[in-house]
Protein backbone atom coordinates (compact mmCIF):
# COMPACT_ATOMS: atom_id res chain seq x y z
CA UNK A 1 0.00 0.00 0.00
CA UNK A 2 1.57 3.52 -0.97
CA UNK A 3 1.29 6.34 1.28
CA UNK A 4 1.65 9.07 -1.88
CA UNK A 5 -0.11 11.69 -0.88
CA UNK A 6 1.35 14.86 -2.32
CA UNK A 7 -1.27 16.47 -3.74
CA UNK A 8 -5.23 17.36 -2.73
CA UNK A 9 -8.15 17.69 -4.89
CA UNK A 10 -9.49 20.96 -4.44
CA UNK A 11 -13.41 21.19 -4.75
CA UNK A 12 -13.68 24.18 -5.85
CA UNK A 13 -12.03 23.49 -9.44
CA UNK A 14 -14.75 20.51 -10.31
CA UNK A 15 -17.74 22.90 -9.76
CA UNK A 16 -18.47 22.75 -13.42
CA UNK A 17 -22.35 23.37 -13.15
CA UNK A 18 -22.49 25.62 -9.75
CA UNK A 19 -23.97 28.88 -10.19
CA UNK A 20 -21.20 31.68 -9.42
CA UNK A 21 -18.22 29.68 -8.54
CA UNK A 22 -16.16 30.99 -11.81
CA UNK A 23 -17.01 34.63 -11.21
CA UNK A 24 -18.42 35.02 -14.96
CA UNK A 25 -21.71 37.58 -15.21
CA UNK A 26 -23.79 34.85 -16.66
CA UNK A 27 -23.48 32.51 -13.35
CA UNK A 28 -23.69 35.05 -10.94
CA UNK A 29 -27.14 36.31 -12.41
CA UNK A 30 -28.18 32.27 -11.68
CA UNK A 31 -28.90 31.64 -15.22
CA UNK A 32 -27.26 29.07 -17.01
CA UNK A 33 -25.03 29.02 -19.71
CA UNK A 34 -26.31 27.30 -23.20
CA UNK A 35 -24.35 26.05 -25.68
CA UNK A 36 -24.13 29.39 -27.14
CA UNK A 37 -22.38 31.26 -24.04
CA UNK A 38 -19.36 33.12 -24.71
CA UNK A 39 -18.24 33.89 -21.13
CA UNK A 40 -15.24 30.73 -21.69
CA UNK A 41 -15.56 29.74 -18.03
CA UNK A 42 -16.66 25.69 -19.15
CA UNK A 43 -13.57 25.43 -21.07
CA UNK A 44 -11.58 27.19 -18.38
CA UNK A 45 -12.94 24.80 -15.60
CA UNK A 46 -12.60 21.27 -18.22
CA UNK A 47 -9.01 22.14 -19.33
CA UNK A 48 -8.01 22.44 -15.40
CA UNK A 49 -9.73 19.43 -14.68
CA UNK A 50 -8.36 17.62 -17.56
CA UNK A 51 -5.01 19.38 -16.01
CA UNK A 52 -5.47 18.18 -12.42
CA UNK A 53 -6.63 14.42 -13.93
CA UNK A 54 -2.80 14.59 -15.88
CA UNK A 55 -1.04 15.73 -12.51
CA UNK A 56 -2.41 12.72 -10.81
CA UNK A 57 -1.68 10.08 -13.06
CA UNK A 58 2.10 11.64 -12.66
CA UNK A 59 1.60 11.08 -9.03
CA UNK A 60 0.36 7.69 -9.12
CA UNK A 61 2.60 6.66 -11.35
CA UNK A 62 5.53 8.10 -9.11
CA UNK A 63 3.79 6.84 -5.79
CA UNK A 64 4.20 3.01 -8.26
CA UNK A 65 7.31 3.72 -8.71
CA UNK A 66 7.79 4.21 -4.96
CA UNK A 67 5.94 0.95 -4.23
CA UNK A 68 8.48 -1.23 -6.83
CA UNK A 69 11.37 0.44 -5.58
CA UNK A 70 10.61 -0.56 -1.87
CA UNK A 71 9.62 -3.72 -3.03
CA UNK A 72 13.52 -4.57 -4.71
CA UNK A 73 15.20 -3.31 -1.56
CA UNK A 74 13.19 -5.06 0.41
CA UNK A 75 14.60 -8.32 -1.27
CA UNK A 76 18.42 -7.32 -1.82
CA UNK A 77 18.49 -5.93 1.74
CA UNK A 78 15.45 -6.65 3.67
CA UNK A 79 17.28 -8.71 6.24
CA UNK A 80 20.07 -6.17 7.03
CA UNK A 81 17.83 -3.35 7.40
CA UNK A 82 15.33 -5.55 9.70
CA UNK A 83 19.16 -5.35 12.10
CA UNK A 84 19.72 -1.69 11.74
CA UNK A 85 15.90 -1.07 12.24
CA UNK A 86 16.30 -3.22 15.72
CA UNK A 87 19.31 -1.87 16.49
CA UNK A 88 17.44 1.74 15.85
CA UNK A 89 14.28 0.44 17.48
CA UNK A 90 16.28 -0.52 20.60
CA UNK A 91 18.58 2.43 20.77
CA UNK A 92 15.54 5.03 20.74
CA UNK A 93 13.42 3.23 23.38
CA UNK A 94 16.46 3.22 25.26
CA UNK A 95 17.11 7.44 24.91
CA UNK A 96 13.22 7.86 25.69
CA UNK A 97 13.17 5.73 29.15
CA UNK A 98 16.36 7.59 29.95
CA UNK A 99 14.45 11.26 28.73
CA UNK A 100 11.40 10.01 31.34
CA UNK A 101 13.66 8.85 34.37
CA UNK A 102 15.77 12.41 33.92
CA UNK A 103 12.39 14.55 33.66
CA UNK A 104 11.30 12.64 36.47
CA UNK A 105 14.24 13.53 38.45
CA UNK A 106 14.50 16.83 37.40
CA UNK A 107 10.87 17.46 38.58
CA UNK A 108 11.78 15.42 41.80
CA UNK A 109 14.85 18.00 42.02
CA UNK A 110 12.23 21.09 41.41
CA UNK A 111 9.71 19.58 43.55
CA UNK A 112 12.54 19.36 46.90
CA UNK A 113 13.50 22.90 46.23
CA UNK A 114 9.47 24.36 46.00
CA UNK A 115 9.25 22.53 49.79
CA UNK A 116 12.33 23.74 50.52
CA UNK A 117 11.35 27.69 50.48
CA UNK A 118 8.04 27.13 51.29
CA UNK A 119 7.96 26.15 54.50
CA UNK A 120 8.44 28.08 58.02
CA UNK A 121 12.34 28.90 58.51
């Protein structure tokens, strides 16, 4: 499964038939163009679309790409990255228990001091 996900559809460019979402008079005034309108907002709106549709074939085909690549280093090296991903794995749960314990005994530390000046001399 790819997680390619570089791109978002925006809504607002697929509103072919929506009255006043291209900004031409003839929408705005809620009547709708015929076949015979001149105001050149349907081909505006179809040639992005047909623009947008081109963009994310390029993505898929990238996010494919992706997928095969992973797929061939998987098999050349997928047994001596599984080591360096434990060794990673291991190494960070490591630095975080150590991060806990030292906030923990920093706010121990805090804690002391607070008692320290607040009670009667």
């Amino acid at each position: 499964m790819s997680h390619c996900h570089s791109g978002s559809c925006s809504s607002s460019s697929h509103s072919h038939g929506s009255h006043g979402s291209c900004g031409c008079p003839c929408h705005q005034q809620q009547s709708s163009c015929g076949s015979d309108c001149k105001c050149g907002c349907h081909s505006h709106h179809e040639g992005d679309f047909a623009h947008e549709l081109l963009e994310m074939a390029d993505e898929a085909w990238m996010c494919l790409l992706k997928d095969k690549i992973k797929q061939k280093i998987e098999a050349l090296s997928g047994s001596h990255l599984n080591e360096l991903a434990d060794i990673v794995a291991t190494s960070n749960h490591k630095r975080w228990v150590d991060k806990i314990a030292s906030k923990e005994a920093s706010e121990d530390y805090e804690d002391r001091v607070a008692d320290f000046f607040n009670r009667p001399s």
